[in-house]
N, C-alpha and C. Protein backbone atom coordinates (compact mmCIF):
# COMPACT_ATOMS: atom_id res chain seq x y z
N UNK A 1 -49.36 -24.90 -7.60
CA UNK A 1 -48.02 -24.42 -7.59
C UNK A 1 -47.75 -23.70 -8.90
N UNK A 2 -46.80 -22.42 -9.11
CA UNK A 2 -46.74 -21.45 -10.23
C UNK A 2 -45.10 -21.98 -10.62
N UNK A 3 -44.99 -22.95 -11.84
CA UNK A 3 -43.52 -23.08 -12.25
C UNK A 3 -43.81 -22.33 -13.20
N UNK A 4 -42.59 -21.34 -13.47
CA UNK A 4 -42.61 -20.37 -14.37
C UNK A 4 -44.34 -19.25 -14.31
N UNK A 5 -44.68 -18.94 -15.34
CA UNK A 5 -46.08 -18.30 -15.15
C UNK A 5 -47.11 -19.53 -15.59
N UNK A 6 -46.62 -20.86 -15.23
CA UNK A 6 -48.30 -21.54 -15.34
C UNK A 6 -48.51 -22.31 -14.24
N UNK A 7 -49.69 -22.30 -13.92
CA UNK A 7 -49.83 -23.38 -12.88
C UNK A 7 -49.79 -24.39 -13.05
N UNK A 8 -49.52 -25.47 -12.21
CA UNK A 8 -49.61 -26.59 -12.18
C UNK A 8 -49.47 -27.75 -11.17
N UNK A 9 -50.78 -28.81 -10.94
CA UNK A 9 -51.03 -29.48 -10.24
C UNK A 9 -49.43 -30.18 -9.68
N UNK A 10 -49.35 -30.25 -8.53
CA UNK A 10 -48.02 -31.57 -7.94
C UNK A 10 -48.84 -32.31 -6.77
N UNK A 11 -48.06 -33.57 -6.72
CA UNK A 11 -48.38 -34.03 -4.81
C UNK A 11 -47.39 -32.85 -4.10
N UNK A 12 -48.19 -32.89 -3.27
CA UNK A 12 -47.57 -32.32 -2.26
C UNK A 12 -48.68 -32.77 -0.48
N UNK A 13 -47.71 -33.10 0.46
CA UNK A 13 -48.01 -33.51 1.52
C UNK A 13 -47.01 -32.92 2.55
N UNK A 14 -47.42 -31.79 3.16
CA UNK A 14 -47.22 -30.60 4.04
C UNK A 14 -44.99 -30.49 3.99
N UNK A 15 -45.01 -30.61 2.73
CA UNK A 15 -43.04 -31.12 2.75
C UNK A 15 -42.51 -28.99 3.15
N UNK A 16 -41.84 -28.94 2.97
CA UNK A 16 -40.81 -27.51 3.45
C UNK A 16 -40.98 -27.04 2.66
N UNK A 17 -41.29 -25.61 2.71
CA UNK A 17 -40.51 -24.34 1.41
C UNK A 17 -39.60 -24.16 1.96
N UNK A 18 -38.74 -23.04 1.00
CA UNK A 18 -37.24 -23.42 0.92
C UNK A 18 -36.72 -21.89 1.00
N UNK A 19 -35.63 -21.56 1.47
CA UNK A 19 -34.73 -20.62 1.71
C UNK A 19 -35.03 -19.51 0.63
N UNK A 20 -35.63 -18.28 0.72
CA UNK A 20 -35.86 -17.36 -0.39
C UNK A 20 -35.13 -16.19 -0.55
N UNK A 21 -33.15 -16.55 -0.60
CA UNK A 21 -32.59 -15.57 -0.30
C UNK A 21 -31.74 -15.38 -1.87
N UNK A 22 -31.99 -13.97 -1.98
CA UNK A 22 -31.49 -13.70 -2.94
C UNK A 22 -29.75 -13.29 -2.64
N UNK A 23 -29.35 -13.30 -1.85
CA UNK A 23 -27.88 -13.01 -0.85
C UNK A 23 -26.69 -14.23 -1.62
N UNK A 24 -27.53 -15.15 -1.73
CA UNK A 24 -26.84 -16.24 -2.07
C UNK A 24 -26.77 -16.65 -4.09
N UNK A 25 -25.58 -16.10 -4.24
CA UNK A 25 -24.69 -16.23 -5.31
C UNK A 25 -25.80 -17.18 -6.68
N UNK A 26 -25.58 -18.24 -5.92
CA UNK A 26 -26.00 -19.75 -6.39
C UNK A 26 -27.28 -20.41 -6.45
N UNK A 27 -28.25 -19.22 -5.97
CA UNK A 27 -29.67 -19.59 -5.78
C UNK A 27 -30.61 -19.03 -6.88
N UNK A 28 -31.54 -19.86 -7.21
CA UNK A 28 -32.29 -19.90 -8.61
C UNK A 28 -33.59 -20.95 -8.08
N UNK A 29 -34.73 -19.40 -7.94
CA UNK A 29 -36.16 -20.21 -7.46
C UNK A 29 -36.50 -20.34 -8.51
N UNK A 30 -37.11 -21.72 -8.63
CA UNK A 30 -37.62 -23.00 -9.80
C UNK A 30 -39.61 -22.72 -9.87
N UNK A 31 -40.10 -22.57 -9.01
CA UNK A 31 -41.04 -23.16 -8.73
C UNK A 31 -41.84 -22.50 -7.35
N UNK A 32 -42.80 -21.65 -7.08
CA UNK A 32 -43.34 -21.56 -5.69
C UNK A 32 -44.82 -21.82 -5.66
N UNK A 33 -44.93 -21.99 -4.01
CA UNK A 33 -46.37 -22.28 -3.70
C UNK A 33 -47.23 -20.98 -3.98
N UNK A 34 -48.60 -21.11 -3.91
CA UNK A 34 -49.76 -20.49 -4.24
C UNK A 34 -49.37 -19.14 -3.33
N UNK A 35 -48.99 -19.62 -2.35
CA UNK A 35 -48.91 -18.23 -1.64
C UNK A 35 -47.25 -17.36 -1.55
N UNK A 36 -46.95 -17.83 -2.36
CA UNK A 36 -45.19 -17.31 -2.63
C UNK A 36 -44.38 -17.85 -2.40
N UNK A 37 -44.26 -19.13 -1.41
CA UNK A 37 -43.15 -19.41 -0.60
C UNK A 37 -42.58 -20.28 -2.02
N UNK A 38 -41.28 -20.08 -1.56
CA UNK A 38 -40.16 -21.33 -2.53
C UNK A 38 -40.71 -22.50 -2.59
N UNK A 39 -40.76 -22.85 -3.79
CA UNK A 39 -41.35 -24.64 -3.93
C UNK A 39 -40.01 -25.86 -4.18
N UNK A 40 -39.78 -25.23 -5.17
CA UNK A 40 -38.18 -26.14 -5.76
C UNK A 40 -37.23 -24.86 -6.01
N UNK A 41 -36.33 -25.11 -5.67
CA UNK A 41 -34.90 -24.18 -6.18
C UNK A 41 -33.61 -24.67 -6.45
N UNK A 42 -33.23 -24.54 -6.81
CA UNK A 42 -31.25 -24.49 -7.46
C UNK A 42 -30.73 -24.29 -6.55
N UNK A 43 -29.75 -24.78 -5.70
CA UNK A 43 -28.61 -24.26 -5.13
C UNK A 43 -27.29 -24.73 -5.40
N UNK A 44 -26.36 -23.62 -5.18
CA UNK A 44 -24.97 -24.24 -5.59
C UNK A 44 -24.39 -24.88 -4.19
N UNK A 45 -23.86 -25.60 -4.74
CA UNK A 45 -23.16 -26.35 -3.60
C UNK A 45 -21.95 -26.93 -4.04
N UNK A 46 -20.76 -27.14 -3.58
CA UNK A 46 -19.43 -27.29 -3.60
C UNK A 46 -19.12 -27.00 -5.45
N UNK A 47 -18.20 -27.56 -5.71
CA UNK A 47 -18.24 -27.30 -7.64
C UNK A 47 -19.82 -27.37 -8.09
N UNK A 48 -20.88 -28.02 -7.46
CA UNK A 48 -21.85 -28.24 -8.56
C UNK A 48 -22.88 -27.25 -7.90
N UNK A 49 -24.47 -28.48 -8.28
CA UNK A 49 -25.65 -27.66 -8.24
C UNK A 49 -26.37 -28.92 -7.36
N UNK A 50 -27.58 -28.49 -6.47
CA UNK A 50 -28.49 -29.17 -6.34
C UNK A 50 -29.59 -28.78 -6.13
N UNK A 51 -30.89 -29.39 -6.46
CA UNK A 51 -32.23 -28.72 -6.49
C UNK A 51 -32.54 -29.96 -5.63
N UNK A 52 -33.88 -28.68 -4.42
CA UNK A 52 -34.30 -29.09 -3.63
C UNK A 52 -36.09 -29.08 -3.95
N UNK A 53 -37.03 -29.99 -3.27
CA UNK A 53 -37.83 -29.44 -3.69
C UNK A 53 -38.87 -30.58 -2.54
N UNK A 54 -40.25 -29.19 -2.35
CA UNK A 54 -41.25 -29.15 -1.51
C UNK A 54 -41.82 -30.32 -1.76
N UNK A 55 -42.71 -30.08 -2.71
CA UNK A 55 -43.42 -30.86 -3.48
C UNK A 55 -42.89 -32.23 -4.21
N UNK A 56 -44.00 -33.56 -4.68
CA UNK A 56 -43.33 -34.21 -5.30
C UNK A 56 -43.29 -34.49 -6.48
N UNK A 57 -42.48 -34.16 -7.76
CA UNK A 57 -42.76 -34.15 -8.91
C UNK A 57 -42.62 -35.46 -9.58
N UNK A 58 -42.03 -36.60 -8.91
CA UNK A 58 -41.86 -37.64 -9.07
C UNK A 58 -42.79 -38.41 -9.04
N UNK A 59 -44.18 -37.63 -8.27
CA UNK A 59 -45.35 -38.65 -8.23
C UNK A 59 -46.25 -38.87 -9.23
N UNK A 60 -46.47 -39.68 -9.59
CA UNK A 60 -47.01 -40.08 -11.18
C UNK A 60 -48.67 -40.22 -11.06
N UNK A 61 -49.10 -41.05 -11.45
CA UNK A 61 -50.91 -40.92 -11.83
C UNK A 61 -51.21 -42.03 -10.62
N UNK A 62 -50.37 -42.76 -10.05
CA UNK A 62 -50.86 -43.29 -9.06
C UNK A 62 -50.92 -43.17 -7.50
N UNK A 63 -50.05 -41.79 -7.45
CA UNK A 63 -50.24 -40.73 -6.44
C UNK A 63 -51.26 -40.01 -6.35
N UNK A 64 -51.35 -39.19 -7.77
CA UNK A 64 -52.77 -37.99 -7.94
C UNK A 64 -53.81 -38.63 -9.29
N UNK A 65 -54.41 -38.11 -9.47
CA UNK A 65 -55.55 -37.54 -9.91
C UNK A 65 -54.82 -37.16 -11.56
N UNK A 66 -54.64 -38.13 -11.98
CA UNK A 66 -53.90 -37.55 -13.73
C UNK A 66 -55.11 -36.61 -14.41
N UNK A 67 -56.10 -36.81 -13.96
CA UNK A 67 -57.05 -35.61 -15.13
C UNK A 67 -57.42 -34.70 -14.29
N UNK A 68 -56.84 -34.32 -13.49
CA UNK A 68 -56.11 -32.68 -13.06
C UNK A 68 -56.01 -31.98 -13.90
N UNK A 69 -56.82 -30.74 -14.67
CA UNK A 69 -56.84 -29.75 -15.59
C UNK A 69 -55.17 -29.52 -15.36
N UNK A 70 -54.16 -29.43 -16.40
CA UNK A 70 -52.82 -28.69 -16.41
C UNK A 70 -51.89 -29.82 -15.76
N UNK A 71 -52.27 -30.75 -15.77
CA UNK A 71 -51.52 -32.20 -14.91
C UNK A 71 -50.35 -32.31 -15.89
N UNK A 72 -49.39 -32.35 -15.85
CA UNK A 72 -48.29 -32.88 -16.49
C UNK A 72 -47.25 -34.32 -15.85
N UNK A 73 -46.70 -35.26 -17.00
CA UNK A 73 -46.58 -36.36 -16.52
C UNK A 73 -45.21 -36.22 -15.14
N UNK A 74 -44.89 -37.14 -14.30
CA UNK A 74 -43.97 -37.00 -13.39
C UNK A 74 -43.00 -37.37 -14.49
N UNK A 75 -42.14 -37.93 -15.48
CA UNK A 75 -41.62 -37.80 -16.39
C UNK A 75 -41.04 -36.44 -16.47
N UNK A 76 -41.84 -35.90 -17.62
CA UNK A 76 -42.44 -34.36 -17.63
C UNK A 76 -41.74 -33.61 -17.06
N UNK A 77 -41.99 -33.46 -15.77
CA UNK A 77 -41.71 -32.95 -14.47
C UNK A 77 -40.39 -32.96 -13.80
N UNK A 78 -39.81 -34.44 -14.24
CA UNK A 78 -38.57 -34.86 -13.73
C UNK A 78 -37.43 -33.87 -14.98
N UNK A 79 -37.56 -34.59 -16.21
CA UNK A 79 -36.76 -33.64 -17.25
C UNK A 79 -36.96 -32.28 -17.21
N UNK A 80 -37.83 -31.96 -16.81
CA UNK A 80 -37.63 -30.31 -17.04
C UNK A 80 -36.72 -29.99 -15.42
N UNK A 81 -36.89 -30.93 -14.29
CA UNK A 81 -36.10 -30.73 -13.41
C UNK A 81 -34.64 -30.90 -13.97
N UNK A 82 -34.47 -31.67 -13.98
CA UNK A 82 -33.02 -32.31 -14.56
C UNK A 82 -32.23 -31.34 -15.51
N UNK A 83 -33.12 -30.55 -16.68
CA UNK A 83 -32.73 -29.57 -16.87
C UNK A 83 -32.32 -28.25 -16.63
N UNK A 84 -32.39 -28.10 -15.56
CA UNK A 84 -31.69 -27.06 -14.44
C UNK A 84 -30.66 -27.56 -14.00
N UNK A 85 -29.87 -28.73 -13.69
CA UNK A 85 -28.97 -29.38 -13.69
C UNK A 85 -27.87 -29.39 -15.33
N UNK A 86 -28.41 -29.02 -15.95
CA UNK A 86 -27.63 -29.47 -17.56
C UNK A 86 -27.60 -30.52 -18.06
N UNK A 87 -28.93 -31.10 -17.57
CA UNK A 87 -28.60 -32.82 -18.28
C UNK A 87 -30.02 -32.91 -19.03
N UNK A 88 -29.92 -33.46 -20.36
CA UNK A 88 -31.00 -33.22 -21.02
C UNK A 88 -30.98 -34.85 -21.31
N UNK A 89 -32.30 -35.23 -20.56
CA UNK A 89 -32.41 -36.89 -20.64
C UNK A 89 -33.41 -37.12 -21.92
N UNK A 90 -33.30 -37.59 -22.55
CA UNK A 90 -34.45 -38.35 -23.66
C UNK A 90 -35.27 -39.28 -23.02
């Protein structure tokens, strides 16, 4: 999966790509699969935001394969999610 310009390993188990419309105000692609499709994205929804996402970034070293060249922790993964939201967790 390409977040931003690097790759990087996720679980993923055949979950949805996601709506790739630029039409919509409130939409901000996060994240896509190898072959383009939306992986995680931003959407606005009522006052706020919510991010949806294909893949699971929540899955930690006992899901995958932690010495995955470019593996980053589900931690990791989660805060930099969360930060598309505006919440910067320690």
């Amino acid at each position: 999966m390409k977040w931003y310009i690097k790759q990087e390993p996720f679980y993923y188990q055949d979950g949805p790509y996601l709506n790739n419309t630029t039409s919509n105000a409130g939409f901000q692609a996060i994240a896509y699969y190898d072959n383009g499709d939306v992986a995680i994205a931003r959407y606005k929804y009522g006052e706020g935001h919510v991010i949806l996402s294909g893949p699971h970034p929540e899955a930690d070293e006992t899901w995958i394969d932690a010495r995955v060249a470019g593996n980053t922790t589900a931690e990791s993964k989660m805060k930099r999610i969360l930060s598309y939201l505006g919440i910067n967790k320690r």
